[in-house]
PDB file of N, CA and C in Angstrom:
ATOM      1  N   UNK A   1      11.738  -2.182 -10.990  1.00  0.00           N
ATOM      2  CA  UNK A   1      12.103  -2.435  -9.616  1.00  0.00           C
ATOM      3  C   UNK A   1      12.022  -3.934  -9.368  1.00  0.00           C
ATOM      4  N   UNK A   2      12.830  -4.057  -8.626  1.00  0.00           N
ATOM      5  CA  UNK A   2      13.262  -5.749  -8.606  1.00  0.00           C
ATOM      6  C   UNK A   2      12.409  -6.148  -7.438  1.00  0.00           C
ATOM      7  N   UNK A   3      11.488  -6.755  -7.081  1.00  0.00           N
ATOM      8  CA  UNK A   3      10.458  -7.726  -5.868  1.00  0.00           C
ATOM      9  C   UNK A   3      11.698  -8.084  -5.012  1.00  0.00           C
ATOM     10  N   UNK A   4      11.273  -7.644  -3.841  1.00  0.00           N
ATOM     11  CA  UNK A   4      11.929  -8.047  -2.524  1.00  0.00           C
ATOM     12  C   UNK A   4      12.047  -8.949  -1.753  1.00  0.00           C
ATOM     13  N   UNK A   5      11.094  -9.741  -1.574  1.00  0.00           N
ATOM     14  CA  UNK A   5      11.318 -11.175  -1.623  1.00  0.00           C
ATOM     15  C   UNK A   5      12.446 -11.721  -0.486  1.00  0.00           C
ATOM     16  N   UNK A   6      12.615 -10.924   0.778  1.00  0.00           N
ATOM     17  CA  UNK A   6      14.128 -10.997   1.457  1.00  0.00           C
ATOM     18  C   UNK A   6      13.690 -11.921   2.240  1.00  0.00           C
ATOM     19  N   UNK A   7      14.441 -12.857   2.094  1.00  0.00           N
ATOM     20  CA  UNK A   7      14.718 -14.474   3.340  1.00  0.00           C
ATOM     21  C   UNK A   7      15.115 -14.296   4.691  1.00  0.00           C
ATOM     22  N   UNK A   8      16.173 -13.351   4.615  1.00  0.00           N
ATOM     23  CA  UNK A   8      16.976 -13.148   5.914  1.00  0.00           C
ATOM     24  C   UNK A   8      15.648 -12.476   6.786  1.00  0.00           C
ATOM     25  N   UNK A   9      14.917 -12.857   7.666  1.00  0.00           N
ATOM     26  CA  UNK A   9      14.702 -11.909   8.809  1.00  0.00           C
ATOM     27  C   UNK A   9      15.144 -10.649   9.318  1.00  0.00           C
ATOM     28  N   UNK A  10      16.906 -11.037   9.648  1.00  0.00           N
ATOM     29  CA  UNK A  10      17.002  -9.410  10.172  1.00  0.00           C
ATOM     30  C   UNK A  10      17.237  -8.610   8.830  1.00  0.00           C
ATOM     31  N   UNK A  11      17.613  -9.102   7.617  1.00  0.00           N
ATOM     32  CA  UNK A  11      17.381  -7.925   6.832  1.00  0.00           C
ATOM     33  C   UNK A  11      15.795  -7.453   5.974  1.00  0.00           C
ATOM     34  N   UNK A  12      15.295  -8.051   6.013  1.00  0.00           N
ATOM     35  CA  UNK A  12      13.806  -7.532   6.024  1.00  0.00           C
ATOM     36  C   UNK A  12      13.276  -6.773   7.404  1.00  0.00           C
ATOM     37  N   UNK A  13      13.825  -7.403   8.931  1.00  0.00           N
ATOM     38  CA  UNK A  13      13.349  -6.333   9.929  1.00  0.00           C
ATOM     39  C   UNK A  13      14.043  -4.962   9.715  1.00  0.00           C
ATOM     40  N   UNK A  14      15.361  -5.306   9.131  1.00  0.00           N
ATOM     41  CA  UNK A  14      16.247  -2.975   8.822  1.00  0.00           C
ATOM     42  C   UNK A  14      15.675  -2.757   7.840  1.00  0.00           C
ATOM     43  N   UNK A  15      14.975  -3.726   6.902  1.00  0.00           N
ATOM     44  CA  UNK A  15      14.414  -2.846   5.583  1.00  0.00           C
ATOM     45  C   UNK A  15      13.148  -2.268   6.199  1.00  0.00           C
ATOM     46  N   UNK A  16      12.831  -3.376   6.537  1.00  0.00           N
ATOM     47  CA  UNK A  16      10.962  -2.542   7.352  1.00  0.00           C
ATOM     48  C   UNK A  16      11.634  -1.114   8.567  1.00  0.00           C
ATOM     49  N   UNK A  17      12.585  -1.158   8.949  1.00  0.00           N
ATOM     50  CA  UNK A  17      13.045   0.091  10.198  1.00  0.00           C
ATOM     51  C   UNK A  17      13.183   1.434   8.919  1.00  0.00           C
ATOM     52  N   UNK A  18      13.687   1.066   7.910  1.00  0.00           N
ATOM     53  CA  UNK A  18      14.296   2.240   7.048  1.00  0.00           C
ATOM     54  C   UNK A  18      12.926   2.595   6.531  1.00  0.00           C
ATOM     55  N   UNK A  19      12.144   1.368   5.664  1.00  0.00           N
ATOM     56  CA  UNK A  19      10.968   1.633   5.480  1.00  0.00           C
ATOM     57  C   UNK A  19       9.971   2.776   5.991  1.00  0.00           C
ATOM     58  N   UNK A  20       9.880   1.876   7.683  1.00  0.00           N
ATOM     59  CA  UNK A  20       8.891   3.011   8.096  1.00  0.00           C
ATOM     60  C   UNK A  20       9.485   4.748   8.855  1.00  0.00           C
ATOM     61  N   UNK A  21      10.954   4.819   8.859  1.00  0.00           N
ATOM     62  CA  UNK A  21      11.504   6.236   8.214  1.00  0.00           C
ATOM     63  C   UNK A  21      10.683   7.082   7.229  1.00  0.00           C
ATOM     64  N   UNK A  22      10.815   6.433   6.293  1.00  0.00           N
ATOM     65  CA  UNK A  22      10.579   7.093   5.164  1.00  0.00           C
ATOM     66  C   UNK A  22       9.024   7.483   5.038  1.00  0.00           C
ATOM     67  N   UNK A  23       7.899   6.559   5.977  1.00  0.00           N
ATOM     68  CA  UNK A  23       6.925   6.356   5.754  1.00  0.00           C
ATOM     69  C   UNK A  23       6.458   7.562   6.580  1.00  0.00           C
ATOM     70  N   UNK A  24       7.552   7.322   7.777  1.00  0.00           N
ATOM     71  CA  UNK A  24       7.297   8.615   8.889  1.00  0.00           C
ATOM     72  C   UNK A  24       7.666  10.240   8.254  1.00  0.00           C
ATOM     73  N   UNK A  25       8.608   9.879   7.495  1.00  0.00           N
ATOM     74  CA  UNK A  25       8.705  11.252   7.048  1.00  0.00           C
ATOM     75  C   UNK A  25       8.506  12.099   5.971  1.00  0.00           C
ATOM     76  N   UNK A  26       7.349  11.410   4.967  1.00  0.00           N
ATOM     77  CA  UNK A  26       7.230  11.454   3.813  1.00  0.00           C
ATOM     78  C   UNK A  26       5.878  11.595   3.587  1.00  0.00           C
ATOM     79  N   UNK A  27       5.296  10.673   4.612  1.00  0.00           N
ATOM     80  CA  UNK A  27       3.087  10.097   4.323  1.00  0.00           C
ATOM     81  C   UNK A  27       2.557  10.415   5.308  1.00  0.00           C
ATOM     82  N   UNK A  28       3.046  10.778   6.504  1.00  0.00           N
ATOM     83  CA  UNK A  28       2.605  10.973   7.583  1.00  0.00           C
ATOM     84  C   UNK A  28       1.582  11.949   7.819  1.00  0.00           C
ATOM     85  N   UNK A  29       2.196  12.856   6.351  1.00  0.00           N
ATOM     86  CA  UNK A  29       1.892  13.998   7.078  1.00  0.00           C
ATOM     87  C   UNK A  29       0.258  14.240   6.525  1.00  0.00           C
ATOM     88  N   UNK A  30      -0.253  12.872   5.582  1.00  0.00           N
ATOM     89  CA  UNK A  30      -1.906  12.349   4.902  1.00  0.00           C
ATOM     90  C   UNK A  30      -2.209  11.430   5.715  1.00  0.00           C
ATOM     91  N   UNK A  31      -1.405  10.634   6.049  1.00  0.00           N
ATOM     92  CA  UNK A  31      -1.811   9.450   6.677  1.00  0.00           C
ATOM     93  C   UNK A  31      -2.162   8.757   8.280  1.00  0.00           C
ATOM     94  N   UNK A  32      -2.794   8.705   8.821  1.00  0.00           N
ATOM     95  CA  UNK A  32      -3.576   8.339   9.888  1.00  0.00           C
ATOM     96  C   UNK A  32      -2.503   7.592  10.432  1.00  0.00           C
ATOM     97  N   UNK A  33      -2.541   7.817  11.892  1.00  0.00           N
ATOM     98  CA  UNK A  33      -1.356   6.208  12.409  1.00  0.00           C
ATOM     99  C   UNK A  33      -2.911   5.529  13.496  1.00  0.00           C
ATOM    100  N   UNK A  34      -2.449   4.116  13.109  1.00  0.00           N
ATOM    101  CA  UNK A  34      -3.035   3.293  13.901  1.00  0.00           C
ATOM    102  C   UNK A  34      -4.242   3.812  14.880  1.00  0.00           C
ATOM    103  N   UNK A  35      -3.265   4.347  15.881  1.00  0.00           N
ATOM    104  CA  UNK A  35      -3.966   5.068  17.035  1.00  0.00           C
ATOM    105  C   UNK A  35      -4.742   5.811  16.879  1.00  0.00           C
ATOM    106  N   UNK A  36      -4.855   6.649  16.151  1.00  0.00           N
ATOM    107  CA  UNK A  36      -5.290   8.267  15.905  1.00  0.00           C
ATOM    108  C   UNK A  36      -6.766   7.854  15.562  1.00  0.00           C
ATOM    109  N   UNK A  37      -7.710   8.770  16.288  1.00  0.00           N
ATOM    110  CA  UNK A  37      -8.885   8.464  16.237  1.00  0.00           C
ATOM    111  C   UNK A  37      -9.722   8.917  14.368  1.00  0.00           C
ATOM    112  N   UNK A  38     -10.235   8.567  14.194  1.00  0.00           N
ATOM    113  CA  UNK A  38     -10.734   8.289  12.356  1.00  0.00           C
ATOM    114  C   UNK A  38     -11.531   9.916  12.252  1.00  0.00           C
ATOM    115  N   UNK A  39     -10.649  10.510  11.341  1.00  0.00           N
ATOM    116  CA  UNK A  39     -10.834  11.882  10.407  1.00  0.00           C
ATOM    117  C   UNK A  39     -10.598  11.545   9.334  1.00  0.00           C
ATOM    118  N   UNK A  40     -12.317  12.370   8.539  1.00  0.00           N
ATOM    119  CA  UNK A  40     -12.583  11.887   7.384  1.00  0.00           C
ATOM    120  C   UNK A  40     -11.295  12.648   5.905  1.00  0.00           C
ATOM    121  N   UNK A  41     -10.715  14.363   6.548  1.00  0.00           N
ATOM    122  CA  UNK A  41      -9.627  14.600   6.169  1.00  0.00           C
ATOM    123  C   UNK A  41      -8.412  14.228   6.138  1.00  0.00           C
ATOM    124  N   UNK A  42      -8.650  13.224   7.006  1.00  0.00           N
ATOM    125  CA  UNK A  42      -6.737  12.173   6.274  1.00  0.00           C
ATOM    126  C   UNK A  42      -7.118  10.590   5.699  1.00  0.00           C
ATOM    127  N   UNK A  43      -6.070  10.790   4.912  1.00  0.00           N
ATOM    128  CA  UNK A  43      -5.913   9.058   4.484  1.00  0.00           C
ATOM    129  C   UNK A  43      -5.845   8.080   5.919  1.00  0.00           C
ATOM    130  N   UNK A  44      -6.354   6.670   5.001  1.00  0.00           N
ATOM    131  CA  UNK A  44      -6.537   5.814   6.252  1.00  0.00           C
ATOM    132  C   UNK A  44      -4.956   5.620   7.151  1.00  0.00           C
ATOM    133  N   UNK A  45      -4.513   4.754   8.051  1.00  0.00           N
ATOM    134  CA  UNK A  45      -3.504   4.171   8.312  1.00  0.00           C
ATOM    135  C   UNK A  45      -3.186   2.726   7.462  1.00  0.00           C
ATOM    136  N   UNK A  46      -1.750   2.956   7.505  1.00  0.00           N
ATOM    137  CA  UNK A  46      -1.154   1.841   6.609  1.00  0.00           C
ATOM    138  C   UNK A  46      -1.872   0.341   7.469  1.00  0.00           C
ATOM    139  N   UNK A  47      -1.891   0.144   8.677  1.00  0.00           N
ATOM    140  CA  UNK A  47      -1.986  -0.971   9.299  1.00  0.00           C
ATOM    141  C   UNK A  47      -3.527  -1.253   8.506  1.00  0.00           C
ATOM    142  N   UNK A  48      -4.270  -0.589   7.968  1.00  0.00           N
ATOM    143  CA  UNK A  48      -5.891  -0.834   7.227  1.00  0.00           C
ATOM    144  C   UNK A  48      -5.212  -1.174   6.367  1.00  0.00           C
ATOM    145  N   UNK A  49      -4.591  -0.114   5.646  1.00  0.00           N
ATOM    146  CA  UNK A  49      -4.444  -0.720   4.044  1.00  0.00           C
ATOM    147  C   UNK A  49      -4.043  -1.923   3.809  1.00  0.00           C
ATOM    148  N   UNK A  50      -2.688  -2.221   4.474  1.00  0.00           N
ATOM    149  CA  UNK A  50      -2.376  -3.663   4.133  1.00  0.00           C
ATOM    150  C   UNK A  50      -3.289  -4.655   4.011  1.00  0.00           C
ATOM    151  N   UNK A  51      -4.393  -4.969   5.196  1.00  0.00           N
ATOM    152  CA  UNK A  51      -5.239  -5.643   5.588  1.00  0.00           C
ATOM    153  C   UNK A  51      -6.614  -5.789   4.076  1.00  0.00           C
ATOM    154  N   UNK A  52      -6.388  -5.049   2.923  1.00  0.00           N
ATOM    155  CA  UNK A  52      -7.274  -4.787   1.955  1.00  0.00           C
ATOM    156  C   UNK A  52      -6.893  -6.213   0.900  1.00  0.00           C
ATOM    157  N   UNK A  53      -8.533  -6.974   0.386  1.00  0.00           N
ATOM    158  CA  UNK A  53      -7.817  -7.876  -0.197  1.00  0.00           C
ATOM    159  C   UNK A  53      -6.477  -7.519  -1.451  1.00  0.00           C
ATOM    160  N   UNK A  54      -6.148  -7.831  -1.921  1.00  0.00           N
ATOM    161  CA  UNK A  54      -5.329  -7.796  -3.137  1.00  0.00           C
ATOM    162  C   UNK A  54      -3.796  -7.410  -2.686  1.00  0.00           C
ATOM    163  N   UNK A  55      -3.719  -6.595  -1.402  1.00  0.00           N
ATOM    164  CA  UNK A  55      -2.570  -6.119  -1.119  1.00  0.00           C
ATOM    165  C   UNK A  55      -1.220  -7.087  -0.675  1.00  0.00           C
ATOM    166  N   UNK A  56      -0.832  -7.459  -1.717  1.00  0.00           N
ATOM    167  CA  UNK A  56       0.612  -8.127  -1.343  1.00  0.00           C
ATOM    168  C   UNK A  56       1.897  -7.300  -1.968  1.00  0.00           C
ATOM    169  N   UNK A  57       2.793  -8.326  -2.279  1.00  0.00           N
ATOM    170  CA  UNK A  57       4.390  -7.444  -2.327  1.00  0.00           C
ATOM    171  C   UNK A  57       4.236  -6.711  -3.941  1.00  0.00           C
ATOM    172  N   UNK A  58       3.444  -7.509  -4.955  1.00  0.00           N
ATOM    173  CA  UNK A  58       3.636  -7.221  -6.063  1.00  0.00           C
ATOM    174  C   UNK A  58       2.326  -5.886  -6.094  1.00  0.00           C
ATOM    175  N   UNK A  59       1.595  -5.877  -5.361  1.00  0.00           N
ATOM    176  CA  UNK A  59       0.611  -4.945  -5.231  1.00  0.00           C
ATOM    177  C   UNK A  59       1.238  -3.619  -4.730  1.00  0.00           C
ATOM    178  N   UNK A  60       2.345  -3.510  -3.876  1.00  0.00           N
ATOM    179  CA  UNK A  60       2.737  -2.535  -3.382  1.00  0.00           C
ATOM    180  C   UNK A  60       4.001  -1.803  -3.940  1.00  0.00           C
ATOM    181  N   UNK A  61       4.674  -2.595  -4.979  1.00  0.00           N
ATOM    182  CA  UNK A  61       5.525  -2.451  -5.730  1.00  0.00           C
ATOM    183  C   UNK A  61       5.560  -1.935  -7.088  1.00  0.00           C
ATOM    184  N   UNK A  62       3.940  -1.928  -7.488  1.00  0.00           N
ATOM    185  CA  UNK A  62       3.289  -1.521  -8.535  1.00  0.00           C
ATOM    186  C   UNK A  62       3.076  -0.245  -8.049  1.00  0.00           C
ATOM    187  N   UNK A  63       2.207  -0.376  -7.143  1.00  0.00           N
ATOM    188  CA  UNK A  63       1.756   1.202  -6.650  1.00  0.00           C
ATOM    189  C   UNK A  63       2.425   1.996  -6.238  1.00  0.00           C
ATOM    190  N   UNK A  64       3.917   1.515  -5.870  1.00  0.00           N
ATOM    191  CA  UNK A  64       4.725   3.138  -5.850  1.00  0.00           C
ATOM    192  C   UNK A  64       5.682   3.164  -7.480  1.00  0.00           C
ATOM    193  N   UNK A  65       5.300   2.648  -8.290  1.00  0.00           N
ATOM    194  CA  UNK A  65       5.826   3.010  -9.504  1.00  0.00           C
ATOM    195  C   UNK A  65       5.056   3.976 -10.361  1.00  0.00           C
ATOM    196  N   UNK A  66       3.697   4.091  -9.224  1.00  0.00           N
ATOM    197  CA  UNK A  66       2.397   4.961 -10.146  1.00  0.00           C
ATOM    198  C   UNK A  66       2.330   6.164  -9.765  1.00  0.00           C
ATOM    199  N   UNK A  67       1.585   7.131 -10.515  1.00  0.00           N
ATOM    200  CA  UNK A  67       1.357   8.605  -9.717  1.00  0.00           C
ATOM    201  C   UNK A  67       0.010   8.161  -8.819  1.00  0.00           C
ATOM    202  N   UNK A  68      -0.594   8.865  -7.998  1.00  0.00           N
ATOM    203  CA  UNK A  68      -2.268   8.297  -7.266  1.00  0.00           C
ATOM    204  C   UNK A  68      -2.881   9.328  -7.107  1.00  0.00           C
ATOM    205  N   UNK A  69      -3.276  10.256  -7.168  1.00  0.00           N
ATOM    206  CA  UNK A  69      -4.389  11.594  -7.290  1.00  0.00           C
ATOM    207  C   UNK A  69      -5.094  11.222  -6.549  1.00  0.00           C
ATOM    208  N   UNK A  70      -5.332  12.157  -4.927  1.00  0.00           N
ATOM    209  CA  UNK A  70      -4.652  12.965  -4.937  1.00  0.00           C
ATOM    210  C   UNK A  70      -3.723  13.196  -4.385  1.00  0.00           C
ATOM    211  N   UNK A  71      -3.168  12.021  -3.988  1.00  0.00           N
ATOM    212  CA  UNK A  71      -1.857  11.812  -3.100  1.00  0.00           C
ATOM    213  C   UNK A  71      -0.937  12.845  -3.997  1.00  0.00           C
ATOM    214  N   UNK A  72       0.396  13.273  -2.856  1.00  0.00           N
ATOM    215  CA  UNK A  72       1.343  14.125  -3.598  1.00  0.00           C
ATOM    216  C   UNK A  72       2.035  13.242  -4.028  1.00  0.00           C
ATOM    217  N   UNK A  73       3.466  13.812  -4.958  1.00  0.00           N
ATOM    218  CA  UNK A  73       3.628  12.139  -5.885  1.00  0.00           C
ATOM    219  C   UNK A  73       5.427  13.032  -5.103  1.00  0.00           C
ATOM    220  N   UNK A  74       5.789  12.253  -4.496  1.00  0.00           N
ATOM    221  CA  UNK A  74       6.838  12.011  -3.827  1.00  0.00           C
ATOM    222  C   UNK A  74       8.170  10.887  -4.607  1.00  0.00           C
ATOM    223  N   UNK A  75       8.840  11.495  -4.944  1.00  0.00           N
ATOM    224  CA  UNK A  75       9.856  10.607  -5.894  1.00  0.00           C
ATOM    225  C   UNK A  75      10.562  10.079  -5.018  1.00  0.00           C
ATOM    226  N   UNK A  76      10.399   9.042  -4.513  1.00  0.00           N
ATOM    227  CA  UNK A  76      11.540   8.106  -4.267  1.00  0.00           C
ATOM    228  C   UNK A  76      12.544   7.422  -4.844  1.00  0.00           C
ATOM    229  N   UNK A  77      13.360   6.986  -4.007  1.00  0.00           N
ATOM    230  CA  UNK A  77      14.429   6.398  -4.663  1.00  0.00           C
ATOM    231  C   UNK A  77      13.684   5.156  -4.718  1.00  0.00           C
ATOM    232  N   UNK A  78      14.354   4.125  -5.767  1.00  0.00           N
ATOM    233  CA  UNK A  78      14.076   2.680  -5.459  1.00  0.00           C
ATOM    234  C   UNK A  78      14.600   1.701  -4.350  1.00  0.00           C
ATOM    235  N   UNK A  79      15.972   2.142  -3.902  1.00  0.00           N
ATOM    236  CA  UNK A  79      15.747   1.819  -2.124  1.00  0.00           C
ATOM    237  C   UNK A  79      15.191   1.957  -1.278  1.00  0.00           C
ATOM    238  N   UNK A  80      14.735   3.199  -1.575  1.00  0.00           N
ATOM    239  CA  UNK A  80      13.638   3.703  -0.274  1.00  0.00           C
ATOM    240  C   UNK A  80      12.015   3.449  -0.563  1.00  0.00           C
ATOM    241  N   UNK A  81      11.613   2.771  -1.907  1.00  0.00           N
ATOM    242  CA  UNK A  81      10.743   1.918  -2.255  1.00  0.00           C
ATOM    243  C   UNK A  81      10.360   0.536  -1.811  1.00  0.00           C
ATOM    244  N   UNK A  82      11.804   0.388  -2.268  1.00  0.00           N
ATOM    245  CA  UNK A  82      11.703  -1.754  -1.555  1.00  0.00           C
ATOM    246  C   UNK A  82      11.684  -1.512   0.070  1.00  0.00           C
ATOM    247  N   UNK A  83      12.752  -0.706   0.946  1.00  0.00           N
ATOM    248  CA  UNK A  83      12.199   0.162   2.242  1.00  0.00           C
ATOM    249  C   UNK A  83      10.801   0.065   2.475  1.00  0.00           C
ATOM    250  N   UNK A  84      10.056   0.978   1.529  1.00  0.00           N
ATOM    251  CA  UNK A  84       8.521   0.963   2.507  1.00  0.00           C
ATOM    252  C   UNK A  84       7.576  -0.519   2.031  1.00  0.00           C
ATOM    253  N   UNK A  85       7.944  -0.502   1.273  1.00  0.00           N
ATOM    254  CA  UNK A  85       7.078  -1.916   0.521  1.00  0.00           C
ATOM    255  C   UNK A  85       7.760  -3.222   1.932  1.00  0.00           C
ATOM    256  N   UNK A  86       8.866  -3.512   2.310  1.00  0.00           N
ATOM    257  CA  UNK A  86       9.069  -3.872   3.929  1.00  0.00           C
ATOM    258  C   UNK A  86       8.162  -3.902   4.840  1.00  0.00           C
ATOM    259  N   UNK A  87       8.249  -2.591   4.869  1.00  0.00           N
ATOM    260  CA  UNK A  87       7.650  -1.910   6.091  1.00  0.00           C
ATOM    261  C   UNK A  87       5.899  -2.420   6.122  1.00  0.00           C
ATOM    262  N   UNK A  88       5.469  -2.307   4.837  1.00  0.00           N
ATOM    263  CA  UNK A  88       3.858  -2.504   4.333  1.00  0.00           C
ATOM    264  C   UNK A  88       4.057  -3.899   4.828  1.00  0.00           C
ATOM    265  N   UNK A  89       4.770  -4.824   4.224  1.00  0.00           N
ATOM    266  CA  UNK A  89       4.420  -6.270   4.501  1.00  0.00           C
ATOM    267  C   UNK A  89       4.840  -6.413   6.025  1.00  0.00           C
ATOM    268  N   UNK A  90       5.835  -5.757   6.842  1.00  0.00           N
ATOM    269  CA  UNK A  90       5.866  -5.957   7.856  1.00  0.00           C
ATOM    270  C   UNK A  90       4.514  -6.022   8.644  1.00  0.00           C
ATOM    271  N   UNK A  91       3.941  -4.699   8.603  1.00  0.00           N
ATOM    272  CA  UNK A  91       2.168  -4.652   8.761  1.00  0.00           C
ATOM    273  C   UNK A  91       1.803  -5.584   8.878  1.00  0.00           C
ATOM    274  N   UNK A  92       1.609  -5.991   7.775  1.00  0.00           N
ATOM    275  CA  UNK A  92       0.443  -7.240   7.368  1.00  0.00           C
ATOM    276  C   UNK A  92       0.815  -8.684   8.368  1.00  0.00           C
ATOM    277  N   UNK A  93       2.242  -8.771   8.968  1.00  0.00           N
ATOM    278  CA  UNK A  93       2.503 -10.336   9.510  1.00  0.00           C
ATOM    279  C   UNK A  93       2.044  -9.725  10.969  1.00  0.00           C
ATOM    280  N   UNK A  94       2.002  -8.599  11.083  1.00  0.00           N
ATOM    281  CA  UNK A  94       1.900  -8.702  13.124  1.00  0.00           C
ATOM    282  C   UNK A  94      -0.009  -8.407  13.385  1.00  0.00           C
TER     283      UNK A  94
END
């Protein structure tokens, strides 16, 4: 998978929109949003994770090339990879 790395603004803001699509309809259904008050039965929210040291573009680009136990292993496409890996770094700038 090729690092995303996108210059343009508005096309990194539709990659982060498609991104968090996919994020909504794919992780949601483990993953905590922001708001949602902290249960020890779901995964954290993405807005934590990003915030973890080590987590940048090449960190997130690795980790959806991996399986993660016990996450379900959800095959994405590699568009809809560089998509959420967007969406993750979008996180991290606001």
């Amino acid at each position: 998978m090729v690092a995303l790395s996108i210059t343009n603004p508005v096309l990194a803001d539709e990659a982060a929109t498609r991104g968090e699509k996919v994020v909504d309809q794919w992780c949601r259904l483990c993953h905590l949003r922001a708001a949602d008050p902290p249960n020890p039965d779901m995964a954290p929210p993405y807005e934590k994770i990003v915030q973890r040291p080590g987590r940048d573009e090449a960190y997130f680009v690795r980790f959806l090339e991996e399986d993660h136990f016990p996450m379900t292993i959800y095959r994405l496409f590699d568009d809809e990879k560089r998509d959420v890996v967007a969406y993750l770094l979008s996180l991290q700038r606001k």
